[in-house]
PDB file of N, CA and C in Angstrom:
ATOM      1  N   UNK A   1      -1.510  -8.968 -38.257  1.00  0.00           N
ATOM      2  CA  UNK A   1      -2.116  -7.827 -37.613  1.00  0.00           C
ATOM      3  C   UNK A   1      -1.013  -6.791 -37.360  1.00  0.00           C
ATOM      4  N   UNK A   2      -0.936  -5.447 -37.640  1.00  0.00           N
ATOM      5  CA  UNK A   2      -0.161  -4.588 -37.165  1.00  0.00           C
ATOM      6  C   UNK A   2      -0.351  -3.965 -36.124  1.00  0.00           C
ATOM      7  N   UNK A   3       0.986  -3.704 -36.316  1.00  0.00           N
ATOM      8  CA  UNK A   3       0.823  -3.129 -34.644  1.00  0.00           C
ATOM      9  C   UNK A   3      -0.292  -1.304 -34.376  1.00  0.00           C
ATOM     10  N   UNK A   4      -0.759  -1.285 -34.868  1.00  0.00           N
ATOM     11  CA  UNK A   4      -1.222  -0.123 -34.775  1.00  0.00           C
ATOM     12  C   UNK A   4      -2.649  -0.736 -34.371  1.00  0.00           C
ATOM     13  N   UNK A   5      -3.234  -1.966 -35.304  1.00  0.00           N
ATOM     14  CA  UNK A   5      -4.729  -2.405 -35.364  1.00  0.00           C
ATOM     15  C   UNK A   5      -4.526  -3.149 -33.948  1.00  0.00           C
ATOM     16  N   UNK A   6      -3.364  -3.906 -33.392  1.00  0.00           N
ATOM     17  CA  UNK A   6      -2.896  -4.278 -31.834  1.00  0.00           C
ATOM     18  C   UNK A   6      -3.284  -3.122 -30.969  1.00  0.00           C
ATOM     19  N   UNK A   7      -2.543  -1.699 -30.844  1.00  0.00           N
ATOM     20  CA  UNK A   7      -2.324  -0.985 -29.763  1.00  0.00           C
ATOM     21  C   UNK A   7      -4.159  -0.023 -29.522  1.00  0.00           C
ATOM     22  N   UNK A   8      -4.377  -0.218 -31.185  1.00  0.00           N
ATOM     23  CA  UNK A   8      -5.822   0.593 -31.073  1.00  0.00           C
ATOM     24  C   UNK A   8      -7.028  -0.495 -30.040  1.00  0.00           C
ATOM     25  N   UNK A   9      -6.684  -2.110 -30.565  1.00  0.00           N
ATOM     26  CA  UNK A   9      -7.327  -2.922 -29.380  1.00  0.00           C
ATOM     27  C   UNK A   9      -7.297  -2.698 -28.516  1.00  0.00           C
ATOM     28  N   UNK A  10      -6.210  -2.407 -28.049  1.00  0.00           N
ATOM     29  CA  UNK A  10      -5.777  -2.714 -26.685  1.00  0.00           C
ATOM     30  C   UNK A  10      -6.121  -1.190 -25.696  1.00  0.00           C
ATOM     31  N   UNK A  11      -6.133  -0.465 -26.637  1.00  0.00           N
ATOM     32  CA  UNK A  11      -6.679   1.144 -26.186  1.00  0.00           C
ATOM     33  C   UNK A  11      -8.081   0.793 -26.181  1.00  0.00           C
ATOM     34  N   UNK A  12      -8.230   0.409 -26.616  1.00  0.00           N
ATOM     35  CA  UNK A  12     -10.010   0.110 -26.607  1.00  0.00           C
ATOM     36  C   UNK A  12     -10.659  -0.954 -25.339  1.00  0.00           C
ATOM     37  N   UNK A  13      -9.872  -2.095 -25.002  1.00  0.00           N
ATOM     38  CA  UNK A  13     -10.029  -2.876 -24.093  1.00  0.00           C
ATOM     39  C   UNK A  13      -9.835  -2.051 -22.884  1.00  0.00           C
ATOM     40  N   UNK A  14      -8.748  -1.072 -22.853  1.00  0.00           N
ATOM     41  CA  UNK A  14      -8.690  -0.497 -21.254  1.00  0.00           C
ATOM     42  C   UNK A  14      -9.874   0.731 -21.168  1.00  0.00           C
ATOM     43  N   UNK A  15     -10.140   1.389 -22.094  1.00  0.00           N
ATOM     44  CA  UNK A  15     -11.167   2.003 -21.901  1.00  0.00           C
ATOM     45  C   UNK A  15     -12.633   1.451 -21.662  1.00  0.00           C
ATOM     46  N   UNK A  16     -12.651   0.390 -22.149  1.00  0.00           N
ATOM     47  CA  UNK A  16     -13.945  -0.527 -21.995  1.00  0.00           C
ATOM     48  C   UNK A  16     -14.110  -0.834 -20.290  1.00  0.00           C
ATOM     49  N   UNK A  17     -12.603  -1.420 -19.934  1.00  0.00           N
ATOM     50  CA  UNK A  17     -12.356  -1.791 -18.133  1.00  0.00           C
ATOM     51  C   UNK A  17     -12.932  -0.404 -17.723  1.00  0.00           C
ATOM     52  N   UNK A  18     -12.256   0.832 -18.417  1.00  0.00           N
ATOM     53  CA  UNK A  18     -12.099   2.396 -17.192  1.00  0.00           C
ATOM     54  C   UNK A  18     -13.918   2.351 -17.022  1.00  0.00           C
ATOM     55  N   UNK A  19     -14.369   2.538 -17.993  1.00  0.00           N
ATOM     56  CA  UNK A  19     -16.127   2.621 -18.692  1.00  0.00           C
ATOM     57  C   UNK A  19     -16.937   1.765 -17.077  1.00  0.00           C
ATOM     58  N   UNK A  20     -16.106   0.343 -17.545  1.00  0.00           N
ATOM     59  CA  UNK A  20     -17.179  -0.536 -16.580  1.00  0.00           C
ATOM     60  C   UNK A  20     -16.556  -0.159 -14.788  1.00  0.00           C
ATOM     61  N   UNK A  21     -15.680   0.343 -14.372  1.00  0.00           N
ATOM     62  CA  UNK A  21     -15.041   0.759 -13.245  1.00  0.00           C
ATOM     63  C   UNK A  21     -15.495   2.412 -13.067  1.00  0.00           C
ATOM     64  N   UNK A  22     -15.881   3.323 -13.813  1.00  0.00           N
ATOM     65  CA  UNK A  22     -16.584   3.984 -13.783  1.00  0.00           C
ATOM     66  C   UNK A  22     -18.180   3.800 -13.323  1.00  0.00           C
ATOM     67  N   UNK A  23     -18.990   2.826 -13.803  1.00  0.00           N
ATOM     68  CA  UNK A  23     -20.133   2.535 -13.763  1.00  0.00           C
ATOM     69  C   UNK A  23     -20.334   2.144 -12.096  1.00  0.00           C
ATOM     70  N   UNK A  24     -19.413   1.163 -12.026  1.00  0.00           N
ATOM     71  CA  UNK A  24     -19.609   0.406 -10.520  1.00  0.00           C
ATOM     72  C   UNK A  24     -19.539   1.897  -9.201  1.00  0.00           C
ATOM     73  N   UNK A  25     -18.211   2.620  -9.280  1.00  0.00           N
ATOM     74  CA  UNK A  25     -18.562   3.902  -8.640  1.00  0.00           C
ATOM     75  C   UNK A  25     -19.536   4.709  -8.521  1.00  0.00           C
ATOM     76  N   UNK A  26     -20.221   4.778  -9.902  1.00  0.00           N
ATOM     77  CA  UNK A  26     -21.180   5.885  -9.943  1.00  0.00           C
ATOM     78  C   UNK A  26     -22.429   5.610  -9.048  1.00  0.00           C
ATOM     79  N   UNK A  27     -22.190   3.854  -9.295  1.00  0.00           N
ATOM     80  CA  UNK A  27     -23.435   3.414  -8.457  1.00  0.00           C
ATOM     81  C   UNK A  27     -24.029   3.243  -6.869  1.00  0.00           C
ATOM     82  N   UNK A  28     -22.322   3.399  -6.507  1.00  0.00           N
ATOM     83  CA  UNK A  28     -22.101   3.260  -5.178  1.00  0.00           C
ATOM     84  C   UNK A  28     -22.823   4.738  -4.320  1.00  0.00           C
ATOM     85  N   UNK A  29     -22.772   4.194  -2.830  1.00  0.00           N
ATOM     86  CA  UNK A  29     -24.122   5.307  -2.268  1.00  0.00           C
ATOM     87  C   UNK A  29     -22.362   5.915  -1.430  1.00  0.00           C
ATOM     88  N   UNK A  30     -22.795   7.418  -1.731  1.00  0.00           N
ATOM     89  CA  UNK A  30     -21.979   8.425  -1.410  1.00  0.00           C
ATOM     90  C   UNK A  30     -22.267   8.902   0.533  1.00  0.00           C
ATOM     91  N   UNK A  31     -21.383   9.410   0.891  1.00  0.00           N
ATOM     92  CA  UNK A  31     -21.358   9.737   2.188  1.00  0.00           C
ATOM     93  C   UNK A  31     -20.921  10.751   2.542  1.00  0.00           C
ATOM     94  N   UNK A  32     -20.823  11.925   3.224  1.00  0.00           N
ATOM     95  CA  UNK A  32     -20.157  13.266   3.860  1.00  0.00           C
ATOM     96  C   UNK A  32     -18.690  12.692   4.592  1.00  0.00           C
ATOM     97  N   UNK A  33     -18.074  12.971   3.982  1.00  0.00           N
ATOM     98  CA  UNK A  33     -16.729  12.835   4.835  1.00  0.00           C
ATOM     99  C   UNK A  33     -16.564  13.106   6.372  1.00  0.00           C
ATOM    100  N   UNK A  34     -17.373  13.929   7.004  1.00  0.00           N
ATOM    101  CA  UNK A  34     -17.243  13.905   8.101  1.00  0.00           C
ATOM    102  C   UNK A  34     -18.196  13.058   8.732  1.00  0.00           C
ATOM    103  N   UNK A  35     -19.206  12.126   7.910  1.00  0.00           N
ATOM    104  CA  UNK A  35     -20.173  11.019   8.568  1.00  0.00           C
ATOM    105  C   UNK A  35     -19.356   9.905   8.370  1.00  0.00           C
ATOM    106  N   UNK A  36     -18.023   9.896   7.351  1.00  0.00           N
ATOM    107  CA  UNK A  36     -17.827   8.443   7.493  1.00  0.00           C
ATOM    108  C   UNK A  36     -16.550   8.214   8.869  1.00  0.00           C
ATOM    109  N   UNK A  37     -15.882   9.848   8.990  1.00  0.00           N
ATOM    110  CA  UNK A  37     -14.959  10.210   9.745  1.00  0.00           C
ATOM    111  C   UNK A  37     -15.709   9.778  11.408  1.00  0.00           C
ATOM    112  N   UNK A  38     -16.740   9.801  11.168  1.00  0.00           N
ATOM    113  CA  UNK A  38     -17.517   9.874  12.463  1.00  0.00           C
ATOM    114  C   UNK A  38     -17.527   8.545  12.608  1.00  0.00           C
ATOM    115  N   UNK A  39     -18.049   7.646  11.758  1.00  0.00           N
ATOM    116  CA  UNK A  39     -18.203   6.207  12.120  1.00  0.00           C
ATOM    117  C   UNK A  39     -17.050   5.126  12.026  1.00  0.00           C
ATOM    118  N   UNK A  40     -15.846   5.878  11.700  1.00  0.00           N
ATOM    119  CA  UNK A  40     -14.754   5.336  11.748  1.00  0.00           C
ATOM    120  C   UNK A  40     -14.244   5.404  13.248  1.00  0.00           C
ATOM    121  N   UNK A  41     -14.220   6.770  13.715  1.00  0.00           N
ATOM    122  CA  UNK A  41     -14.055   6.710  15.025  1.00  0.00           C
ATOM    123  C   UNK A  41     -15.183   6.155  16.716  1.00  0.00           C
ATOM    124  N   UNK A  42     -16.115   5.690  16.077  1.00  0.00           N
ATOM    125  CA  UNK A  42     -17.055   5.433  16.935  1.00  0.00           C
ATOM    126  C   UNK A  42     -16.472   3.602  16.645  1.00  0.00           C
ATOM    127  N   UNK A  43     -16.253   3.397  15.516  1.00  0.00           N
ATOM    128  CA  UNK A  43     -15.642   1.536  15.086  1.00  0.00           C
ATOM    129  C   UNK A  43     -14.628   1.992  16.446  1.00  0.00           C
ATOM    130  N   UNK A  44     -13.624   2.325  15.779  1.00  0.00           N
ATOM    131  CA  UNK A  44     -12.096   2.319  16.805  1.00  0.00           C
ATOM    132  C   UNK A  44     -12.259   2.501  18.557  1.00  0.00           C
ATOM    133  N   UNK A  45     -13.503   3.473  18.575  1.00  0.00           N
ATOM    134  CA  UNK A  45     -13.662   3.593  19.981  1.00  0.00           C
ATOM    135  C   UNK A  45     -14.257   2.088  21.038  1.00  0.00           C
ATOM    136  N   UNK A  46     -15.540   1.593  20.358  1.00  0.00           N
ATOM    137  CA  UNK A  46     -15.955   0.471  20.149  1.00  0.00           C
ATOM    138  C   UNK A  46     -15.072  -1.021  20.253  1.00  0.00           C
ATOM    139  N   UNK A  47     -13.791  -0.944  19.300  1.00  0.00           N
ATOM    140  CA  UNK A  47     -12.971  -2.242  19.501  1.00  0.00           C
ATOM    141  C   UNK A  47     -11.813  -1.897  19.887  1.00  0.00           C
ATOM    142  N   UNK A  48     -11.241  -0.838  20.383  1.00  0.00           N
ATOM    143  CA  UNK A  48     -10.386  -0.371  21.202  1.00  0.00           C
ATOM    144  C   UNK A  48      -9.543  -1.285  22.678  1.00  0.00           C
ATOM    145  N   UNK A  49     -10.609  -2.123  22.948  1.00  0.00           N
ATOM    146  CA  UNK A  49     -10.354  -3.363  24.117  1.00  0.00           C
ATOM    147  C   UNK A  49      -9.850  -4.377  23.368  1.00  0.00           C
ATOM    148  N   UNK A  50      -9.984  -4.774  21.854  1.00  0.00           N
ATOM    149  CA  UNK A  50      -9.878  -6.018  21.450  1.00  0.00           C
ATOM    150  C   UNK A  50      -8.349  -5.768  20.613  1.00  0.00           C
ATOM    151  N   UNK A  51      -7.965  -4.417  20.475  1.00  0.00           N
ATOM    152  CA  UNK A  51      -6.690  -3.990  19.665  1.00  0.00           C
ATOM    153  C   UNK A  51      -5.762  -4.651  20.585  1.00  0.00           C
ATOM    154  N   UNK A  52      -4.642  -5.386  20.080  1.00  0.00           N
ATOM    155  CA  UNK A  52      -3.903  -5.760  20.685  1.00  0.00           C
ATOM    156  C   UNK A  52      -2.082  -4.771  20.734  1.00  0.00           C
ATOM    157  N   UNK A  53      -2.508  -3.782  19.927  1.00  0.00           N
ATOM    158  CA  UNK A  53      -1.593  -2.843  19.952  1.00  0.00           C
ATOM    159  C   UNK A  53      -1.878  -1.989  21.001  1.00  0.00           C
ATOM    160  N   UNK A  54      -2.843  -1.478  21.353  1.00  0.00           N
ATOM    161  CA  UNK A  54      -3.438  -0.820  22.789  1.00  0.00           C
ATOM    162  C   UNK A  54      -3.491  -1.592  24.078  1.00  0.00           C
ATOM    163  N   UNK A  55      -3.807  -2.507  23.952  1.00  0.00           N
ATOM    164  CA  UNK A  55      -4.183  -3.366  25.505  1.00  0.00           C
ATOM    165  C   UNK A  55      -2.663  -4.576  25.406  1.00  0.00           C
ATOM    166  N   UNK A  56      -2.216  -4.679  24.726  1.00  0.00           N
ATOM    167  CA  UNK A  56      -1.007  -5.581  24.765  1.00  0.00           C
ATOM    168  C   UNK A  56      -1.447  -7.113  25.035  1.00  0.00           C
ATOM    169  N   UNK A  57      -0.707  -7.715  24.768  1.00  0.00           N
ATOM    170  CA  UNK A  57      -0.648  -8.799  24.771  1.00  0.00           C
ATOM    171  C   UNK A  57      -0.349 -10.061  25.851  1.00  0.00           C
ATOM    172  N   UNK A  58      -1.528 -10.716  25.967  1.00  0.00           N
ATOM    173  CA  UNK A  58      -1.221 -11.131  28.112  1.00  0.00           C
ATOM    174  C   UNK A  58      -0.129 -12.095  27.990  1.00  0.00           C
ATOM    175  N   UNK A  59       0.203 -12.184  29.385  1.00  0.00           N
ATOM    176  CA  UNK A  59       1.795 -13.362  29.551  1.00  0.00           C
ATOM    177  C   UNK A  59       1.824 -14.221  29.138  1.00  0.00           C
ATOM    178  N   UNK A  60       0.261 -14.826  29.510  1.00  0.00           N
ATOM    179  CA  UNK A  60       0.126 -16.238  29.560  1.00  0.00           C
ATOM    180  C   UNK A  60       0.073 -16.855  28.170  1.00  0.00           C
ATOM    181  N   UNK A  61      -0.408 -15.677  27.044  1.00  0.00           N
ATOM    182  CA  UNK A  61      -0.934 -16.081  25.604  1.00  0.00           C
ATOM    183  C   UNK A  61       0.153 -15.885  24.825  1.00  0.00           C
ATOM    184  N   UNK A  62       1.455 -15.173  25.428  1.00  0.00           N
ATOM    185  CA  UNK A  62       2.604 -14.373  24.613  1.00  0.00           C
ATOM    186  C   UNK A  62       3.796 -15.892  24.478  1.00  0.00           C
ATOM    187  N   UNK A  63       3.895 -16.315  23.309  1.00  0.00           N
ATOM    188  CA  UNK A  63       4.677 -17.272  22.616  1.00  0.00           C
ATOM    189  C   UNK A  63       6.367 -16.733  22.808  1.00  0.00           C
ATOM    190  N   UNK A  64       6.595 -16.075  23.106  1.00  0.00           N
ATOM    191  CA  UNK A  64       7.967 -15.039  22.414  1.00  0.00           C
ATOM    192  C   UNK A  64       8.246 -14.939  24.389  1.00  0.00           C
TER     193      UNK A  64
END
């Protein structure tokens, strides 16, 4: 096999992946950036008590 009938495969296999990775996006359900901006911050507001970077870490549970 030469390398040309190789690289044309292989151009052909990644376009086949881009094709089917294209498809899966197209299918996906779209959103307004500022609705997903919105429900990102209503998540964070929501588990904000359970972040352990915000509320720290108690004495009794702290290993260190």
């Amino acid at each position: 096999m030469s390398y040309a009938t190789m690289s044309s495969r292989a151009t052909v296999s990644t376009l086949q992946c881009l094709v089917e990775q294209l498809k899966l996006e197209a299918g996906m359900e779209r959103i307004k950036v500022s609705q997903a901006a919105a429900e990102l911050q209503q998540y964070c507001m929501q588990n904000a008590c359970k972040d352990v970077l915000l509320v720290g870490v108690p004495a009794g549970s702290n290993p260190f």
